[in-house]
Protein backbone atom coordinates (compact mmCIF):
# COMPACT_ATOMS: atom_id res chain seq x y z
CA UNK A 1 48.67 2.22 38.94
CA UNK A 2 44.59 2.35 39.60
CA UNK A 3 42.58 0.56 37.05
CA UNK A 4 40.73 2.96 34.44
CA UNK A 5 37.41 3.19 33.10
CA UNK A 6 36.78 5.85 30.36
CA UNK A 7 34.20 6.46 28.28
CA UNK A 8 33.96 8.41 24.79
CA UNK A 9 30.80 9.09 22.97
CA UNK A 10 30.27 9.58 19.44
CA UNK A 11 27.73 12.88 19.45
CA UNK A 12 26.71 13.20 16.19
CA UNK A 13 22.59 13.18 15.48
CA UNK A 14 21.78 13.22 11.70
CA UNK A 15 25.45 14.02 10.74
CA UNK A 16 26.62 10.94 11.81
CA UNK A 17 24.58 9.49 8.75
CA UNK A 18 22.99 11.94 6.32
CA UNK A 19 24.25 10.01 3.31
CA UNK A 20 22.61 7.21 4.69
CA UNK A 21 19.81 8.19 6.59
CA UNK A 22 16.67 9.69 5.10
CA UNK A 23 15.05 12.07 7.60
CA UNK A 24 11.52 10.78 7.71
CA UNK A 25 9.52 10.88 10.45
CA UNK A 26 10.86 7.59 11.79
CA UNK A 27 13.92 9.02 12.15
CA UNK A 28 13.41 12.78 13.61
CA UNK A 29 12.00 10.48 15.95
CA UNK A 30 14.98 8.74 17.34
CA UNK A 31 16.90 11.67 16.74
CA UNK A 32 14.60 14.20 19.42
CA UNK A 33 14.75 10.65 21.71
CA UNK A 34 17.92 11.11 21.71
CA UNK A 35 17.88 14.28 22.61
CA UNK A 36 15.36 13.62 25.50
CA UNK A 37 18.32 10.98 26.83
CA UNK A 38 21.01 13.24 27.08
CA UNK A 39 20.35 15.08 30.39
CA UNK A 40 19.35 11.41 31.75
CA UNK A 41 22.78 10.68 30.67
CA UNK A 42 24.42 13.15 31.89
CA UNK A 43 23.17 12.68 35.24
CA UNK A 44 23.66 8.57 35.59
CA UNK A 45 27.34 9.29 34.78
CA UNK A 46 27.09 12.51 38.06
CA UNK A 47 25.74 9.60 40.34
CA UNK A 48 28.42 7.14 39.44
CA UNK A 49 31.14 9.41 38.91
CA UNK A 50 31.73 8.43 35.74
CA UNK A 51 33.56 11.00 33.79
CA UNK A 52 32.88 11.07 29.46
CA UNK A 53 34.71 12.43 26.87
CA UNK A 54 32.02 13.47 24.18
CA UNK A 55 33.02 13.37 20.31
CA UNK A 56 31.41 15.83 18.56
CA UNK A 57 30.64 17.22 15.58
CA UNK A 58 31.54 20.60 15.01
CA UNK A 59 28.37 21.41 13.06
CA UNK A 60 26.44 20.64 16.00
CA UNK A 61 28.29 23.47 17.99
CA UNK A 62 26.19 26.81 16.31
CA UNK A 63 22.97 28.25 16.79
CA UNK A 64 22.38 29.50 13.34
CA UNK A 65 22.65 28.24 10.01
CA UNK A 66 24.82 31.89 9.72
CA UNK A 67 27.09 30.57 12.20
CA UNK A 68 27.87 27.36 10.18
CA UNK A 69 28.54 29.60 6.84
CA UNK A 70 30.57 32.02 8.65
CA UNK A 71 32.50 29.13 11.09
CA UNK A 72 32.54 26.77 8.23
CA UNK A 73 36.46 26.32 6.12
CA UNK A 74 36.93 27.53 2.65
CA UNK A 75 38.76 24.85 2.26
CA UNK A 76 36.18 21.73 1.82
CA UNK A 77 36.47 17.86 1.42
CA UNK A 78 36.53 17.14 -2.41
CA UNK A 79 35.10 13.54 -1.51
CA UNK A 80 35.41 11.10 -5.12
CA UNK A 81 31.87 10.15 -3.96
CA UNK A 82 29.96 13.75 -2.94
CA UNK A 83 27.52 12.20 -1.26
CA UNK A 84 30.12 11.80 1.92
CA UNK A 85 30.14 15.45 2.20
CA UNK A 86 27.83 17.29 4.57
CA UNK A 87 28.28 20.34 2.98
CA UNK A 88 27.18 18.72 -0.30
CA UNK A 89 24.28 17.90 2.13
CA UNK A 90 23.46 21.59 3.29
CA UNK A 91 23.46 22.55 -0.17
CA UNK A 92 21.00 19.53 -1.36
CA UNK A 93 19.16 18.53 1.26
CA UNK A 94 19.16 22.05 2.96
CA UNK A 95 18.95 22.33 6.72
CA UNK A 96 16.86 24.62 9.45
CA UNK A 97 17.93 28.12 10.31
CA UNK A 98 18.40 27.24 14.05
CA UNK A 99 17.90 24.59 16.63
CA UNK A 100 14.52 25.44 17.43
CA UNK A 101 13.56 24.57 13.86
CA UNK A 102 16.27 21.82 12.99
CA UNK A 103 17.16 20.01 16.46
CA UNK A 104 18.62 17.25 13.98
CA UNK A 105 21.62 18.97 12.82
CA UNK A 106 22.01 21.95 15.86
CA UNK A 107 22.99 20.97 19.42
CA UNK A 108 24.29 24.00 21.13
CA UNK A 109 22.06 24.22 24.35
CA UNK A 110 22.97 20.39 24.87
CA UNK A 111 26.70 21.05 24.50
CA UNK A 112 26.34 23.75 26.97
CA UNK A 113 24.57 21.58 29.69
CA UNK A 114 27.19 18.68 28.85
CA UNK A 115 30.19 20.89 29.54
CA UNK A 116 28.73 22.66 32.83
CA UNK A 117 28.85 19.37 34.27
CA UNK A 118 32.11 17.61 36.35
CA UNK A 119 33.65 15.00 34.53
CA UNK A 120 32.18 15.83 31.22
CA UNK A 121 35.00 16.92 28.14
CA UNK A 122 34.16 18.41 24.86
CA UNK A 123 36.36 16.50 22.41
CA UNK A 124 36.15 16.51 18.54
CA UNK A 125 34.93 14.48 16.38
CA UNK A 126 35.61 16.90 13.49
CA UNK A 127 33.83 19.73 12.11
CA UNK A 128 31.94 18.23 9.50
CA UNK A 129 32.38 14.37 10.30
CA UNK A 130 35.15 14.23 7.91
CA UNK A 131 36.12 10.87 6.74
CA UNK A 132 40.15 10.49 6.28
CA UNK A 133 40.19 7.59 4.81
CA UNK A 134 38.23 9.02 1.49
CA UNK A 135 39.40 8.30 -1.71
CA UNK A 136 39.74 12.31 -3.18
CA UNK A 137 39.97 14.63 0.28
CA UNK A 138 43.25 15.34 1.49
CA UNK A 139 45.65 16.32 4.78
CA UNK A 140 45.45 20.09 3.91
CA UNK A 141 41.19 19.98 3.61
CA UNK A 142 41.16 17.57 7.12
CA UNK A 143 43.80 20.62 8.71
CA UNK A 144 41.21 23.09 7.58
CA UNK A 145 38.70 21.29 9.12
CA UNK A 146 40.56 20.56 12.73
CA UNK A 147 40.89 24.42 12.32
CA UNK A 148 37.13 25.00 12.53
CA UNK A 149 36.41 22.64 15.60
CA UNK A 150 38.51 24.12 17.58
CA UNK A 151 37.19 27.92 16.17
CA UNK A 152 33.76 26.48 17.11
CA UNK A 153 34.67 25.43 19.94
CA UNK A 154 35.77 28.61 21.09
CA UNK A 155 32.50 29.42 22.34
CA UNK A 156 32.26 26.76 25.40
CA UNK A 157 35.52 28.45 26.57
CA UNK A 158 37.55 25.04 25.26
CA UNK A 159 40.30 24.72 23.32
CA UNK A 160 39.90 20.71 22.36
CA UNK A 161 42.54 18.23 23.16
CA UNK A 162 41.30 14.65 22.19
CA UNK A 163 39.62 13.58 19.20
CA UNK A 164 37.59 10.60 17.53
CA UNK A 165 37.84 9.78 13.66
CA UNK A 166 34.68 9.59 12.48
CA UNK A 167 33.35 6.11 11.26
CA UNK A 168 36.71 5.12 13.40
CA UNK A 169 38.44 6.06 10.16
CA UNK A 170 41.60 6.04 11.94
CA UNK A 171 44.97 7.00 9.51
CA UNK A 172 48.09 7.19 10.92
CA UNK A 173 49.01 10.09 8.19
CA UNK A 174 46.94 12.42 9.95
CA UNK A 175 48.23 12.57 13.23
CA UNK A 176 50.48 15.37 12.60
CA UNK A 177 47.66 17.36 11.65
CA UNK A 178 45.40 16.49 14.74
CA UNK A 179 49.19 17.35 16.78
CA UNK A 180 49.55 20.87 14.80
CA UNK A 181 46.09 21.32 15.77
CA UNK A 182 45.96 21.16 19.38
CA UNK A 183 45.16 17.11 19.76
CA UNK A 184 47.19 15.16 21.69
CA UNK A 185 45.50 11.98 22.36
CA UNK A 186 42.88 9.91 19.57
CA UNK A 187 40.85 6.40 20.51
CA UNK A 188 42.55 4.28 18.36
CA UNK A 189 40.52 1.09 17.20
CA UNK A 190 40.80 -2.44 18.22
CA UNK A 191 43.58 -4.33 17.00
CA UNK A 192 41.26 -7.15 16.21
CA UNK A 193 40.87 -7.47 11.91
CA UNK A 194 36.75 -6.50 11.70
CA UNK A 195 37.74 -3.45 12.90
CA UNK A 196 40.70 -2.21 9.98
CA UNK A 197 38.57 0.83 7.99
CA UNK A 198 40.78 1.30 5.26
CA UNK A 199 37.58 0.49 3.06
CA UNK A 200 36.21 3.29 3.57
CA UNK A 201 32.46 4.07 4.72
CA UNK A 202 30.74 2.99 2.06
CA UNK A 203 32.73 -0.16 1.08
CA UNK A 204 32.84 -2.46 4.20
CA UNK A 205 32.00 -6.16 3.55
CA UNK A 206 29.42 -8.09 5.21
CA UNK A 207 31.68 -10.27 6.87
CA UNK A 208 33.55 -7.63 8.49
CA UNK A 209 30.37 -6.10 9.74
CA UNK A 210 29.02 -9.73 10.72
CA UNK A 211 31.90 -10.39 12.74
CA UNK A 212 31.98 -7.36 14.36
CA UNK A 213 28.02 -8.29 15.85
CA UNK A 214 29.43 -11.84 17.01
CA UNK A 215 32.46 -10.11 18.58
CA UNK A 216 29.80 -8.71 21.29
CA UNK A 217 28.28 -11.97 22.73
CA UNK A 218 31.00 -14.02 22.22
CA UNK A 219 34.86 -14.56 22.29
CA UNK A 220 35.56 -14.44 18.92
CA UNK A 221 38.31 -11.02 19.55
CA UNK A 222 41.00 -10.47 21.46
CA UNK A 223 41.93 -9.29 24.96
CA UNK A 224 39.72 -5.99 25.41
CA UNK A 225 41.81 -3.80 28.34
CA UNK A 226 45.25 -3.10 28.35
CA UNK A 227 47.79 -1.99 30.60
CA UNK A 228 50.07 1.89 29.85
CA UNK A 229 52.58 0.40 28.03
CA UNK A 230 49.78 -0.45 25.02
CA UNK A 231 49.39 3.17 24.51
CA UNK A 232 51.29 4.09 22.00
CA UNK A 233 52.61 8.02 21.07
CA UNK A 234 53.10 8.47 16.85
CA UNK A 235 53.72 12.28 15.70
CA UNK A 236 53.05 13.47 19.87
CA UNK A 237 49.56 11.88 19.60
CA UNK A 238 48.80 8.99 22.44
CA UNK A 239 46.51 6.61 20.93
CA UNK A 240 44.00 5.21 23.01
CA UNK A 241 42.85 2.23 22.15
CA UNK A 242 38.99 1.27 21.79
CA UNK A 243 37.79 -2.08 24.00
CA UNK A 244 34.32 -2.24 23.04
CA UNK A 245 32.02 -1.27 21.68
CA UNK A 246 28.00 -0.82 23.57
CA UNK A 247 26.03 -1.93 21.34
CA UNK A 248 21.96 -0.76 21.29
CA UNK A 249 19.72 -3.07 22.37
CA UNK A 250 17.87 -5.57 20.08
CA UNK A 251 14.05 -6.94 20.69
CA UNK A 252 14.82 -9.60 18.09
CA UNK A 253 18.11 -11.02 20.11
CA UNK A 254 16.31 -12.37 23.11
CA UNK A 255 19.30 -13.51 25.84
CA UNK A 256 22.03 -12.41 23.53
CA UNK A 257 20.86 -9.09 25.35
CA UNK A 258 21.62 -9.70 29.16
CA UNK A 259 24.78 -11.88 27.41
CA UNK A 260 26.48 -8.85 25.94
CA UNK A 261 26.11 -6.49 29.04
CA UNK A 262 27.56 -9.46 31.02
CA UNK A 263 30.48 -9.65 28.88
CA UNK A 264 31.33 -6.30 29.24
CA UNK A 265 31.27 -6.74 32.99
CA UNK A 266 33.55 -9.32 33.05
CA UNK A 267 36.06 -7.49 30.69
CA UNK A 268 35.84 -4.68 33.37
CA UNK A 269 36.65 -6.54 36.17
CA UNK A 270 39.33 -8.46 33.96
CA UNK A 271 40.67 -4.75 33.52
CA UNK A 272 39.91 -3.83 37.39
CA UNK A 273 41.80 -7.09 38.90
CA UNK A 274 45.34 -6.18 36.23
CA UNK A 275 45.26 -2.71 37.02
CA UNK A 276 44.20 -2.06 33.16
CA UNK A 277 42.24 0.18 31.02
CA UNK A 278 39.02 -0.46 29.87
CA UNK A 279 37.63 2.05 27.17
CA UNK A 280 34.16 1.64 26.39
CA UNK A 281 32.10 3.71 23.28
CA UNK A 282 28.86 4.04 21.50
CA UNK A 283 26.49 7.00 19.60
CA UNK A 284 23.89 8.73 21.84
CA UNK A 285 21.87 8.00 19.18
CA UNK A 286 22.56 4.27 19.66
CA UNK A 287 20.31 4.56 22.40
CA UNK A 288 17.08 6.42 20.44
CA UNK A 289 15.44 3.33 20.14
CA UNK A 290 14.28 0.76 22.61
CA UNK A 291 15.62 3.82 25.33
CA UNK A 292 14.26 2.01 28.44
CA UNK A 293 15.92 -1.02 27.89
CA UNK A 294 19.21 0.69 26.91
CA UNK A 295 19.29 3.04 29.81
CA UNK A 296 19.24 -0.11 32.21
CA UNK A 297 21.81 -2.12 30.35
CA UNK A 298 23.87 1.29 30.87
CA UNK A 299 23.02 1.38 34.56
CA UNK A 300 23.89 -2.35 35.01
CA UNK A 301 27.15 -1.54 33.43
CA UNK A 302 27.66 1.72 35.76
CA UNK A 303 26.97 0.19 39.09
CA UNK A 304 29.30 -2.64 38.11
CA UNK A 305 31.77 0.13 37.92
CA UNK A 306 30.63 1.65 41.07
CA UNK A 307 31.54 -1.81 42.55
CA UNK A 308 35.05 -2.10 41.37
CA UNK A 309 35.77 1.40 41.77
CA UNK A 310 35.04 0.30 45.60
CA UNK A 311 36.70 -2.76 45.80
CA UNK A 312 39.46 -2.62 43.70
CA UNK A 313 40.03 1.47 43.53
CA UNK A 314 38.78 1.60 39.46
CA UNK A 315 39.00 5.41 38.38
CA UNK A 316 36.87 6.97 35.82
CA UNK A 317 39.20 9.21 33.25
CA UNK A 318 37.92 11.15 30.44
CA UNK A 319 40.33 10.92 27.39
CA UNK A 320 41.80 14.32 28.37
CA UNK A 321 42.36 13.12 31.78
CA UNK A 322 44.54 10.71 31.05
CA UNK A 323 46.26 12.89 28.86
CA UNK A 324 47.40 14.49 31.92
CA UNK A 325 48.40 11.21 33.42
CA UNK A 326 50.36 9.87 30.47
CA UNK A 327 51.89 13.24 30.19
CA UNK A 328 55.71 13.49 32.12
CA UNK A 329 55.52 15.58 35.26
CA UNK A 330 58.11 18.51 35.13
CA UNK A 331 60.56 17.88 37.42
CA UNK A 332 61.89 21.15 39.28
């Protein structure tokens, strides 16, 4: 079979970190550069024919704060630590009436342009980046949540098929929830040891996160693409598995820089020259800082791909394309 190239991002703005993040003005900052990078995005992947399956966060799919109330489940996340919760958030914190106001927590006229264009999938990343692996929520509050996406979602004329964990929280106990649901394929995390999140999102060690940096300059991991028969199927869900992950650019890391976008270069064409997979993944957001220098290390990495694609026949699958190719054909 061709070589594949997917891509899945992580579109989250502030709800990918209220608990952590304050929202100074630092931070709406990144969060409207961000914004700003999107439709640059959108069209580097048209020119390279790069098709994206974006994660995201239910939350992010309403105009009005009335829209979240009325969209929102009854049944809520009873988080041990409340501070996880972004509806403990809305209710402490507080958040705009619309996205004119609160562009930090509303993102409905950028889903819109992302899923007008070719190649471009809505996918969850659950309604209220719920986190499964939680000491205190439980299967029935994550079903009532994987209800709500796909009510939001509604809107865009999609019923969603794939579907990140957020924090890569991935547990196996939940896949017949995401399958009841309408999911049928998840990116699964690498099987290398830094990247196990049974700890939970508030618990990881330093060493696990340290090791996880190296990992992306030098060959401290395992093999990063994968043929088909690494994909597994548990409860009717494929699991896709993760190969790296982009990570933003750093001022303070000098050559480690160019080293990390060669690396995932050579991985590709590792993957192109097996006929493999090669998933890659980051946050928009990722990119809200130093966004000049991030934007070229993404357009080294896409005309690399434009290059095997051409000399080796590499394809670029969203997660819901491939789906349909792991999927038997009915046979008449």
């Amino acid at each position: 079979m061709k070589p594949i190239f997917t891509i899945s991002l992580d579109f989250e703005l502030h709800w990918g970190g209220f608990e952590k993040w304050p929202l100074d003005d630092a931070k709406k900052q990144y969060f409207l550069n961000t914004r700003k990078l999107i439709p640059q995005l959108l069209d580097l992947f048209e020119l390279h024919e790069v098709h994206v399956s974006w994660a995201t966060v239910g939350l992010l799919m309403h105009e009005t704060q009335q829209q979240i109330e009325t969209n929102s489940p009854e049944l809520k996340p009873t988080y041990a630590q409340k501070e996880l919760s972004a509806y403990d958030f809305i209710q402490n914190s507080g958040i705009g009436e619309n996205e004119k106001e609160d562009p930090f927590h509303y993102a409905d006229s950028l889903i819109k342009e992302i899923v007008a264009r070719k190649g471009q999938e809505l996918s969850s990343h659950s309604f209220a980046h719920y986190y499964c692996n939680e000491a205190g929520q439980t299967t029935e509050q994550f079903d009532a949540d994987s209800k709500a996406i796909q009510k939001a979602a509604k809107k865009y004329g999609k019923s969603l098929k794939s579907l990140v964990f957020p924090r890569n929280q991935f547990n196996a106990d939940y896949l017949k929830v995401c399958k009841a649901n309408g999911i049928e394929i998840i990116r699964s995390n690498p099987v290398d040891w830094w990247w196990n999140t049974a700890d939970g999102a508030l618990n990881e060690s330093k060493w696990k996160r340290l090791n996880r940096g190296l990992d992306a300059y030098f060959n401290i991991g395992g093999k990063t693409s994968y043929g088909i028969a690494a994909i597994e199927k548990q409860e009717g869900v494929y699991l896709l598995p993760a190969s790296r992950l982009l990570r933003p650019y750093n001022p303070k890391e000098s050559f480690l820089n160019q080293k990390k976008i060669n690396r995932i270069k050579k991985e590709m064409t590792v993957a192109a020259q097996n006929g493999e997979f090669y998933h890659l993944w980051w946050h928009p957001h990722n990119f809200g800082n130093h966004s000049e220098e991030n934007m070229a290390g993404l357009k080294e990495i896409l005309s690399h791909f434009s290059f095997l694609q051409k000399e080796y026949g590499m394809e670029s699958l969203n997660m819901g394309e491939i789906l349909e190719l792991l999927q038997p054909k009915a046979v008449d």
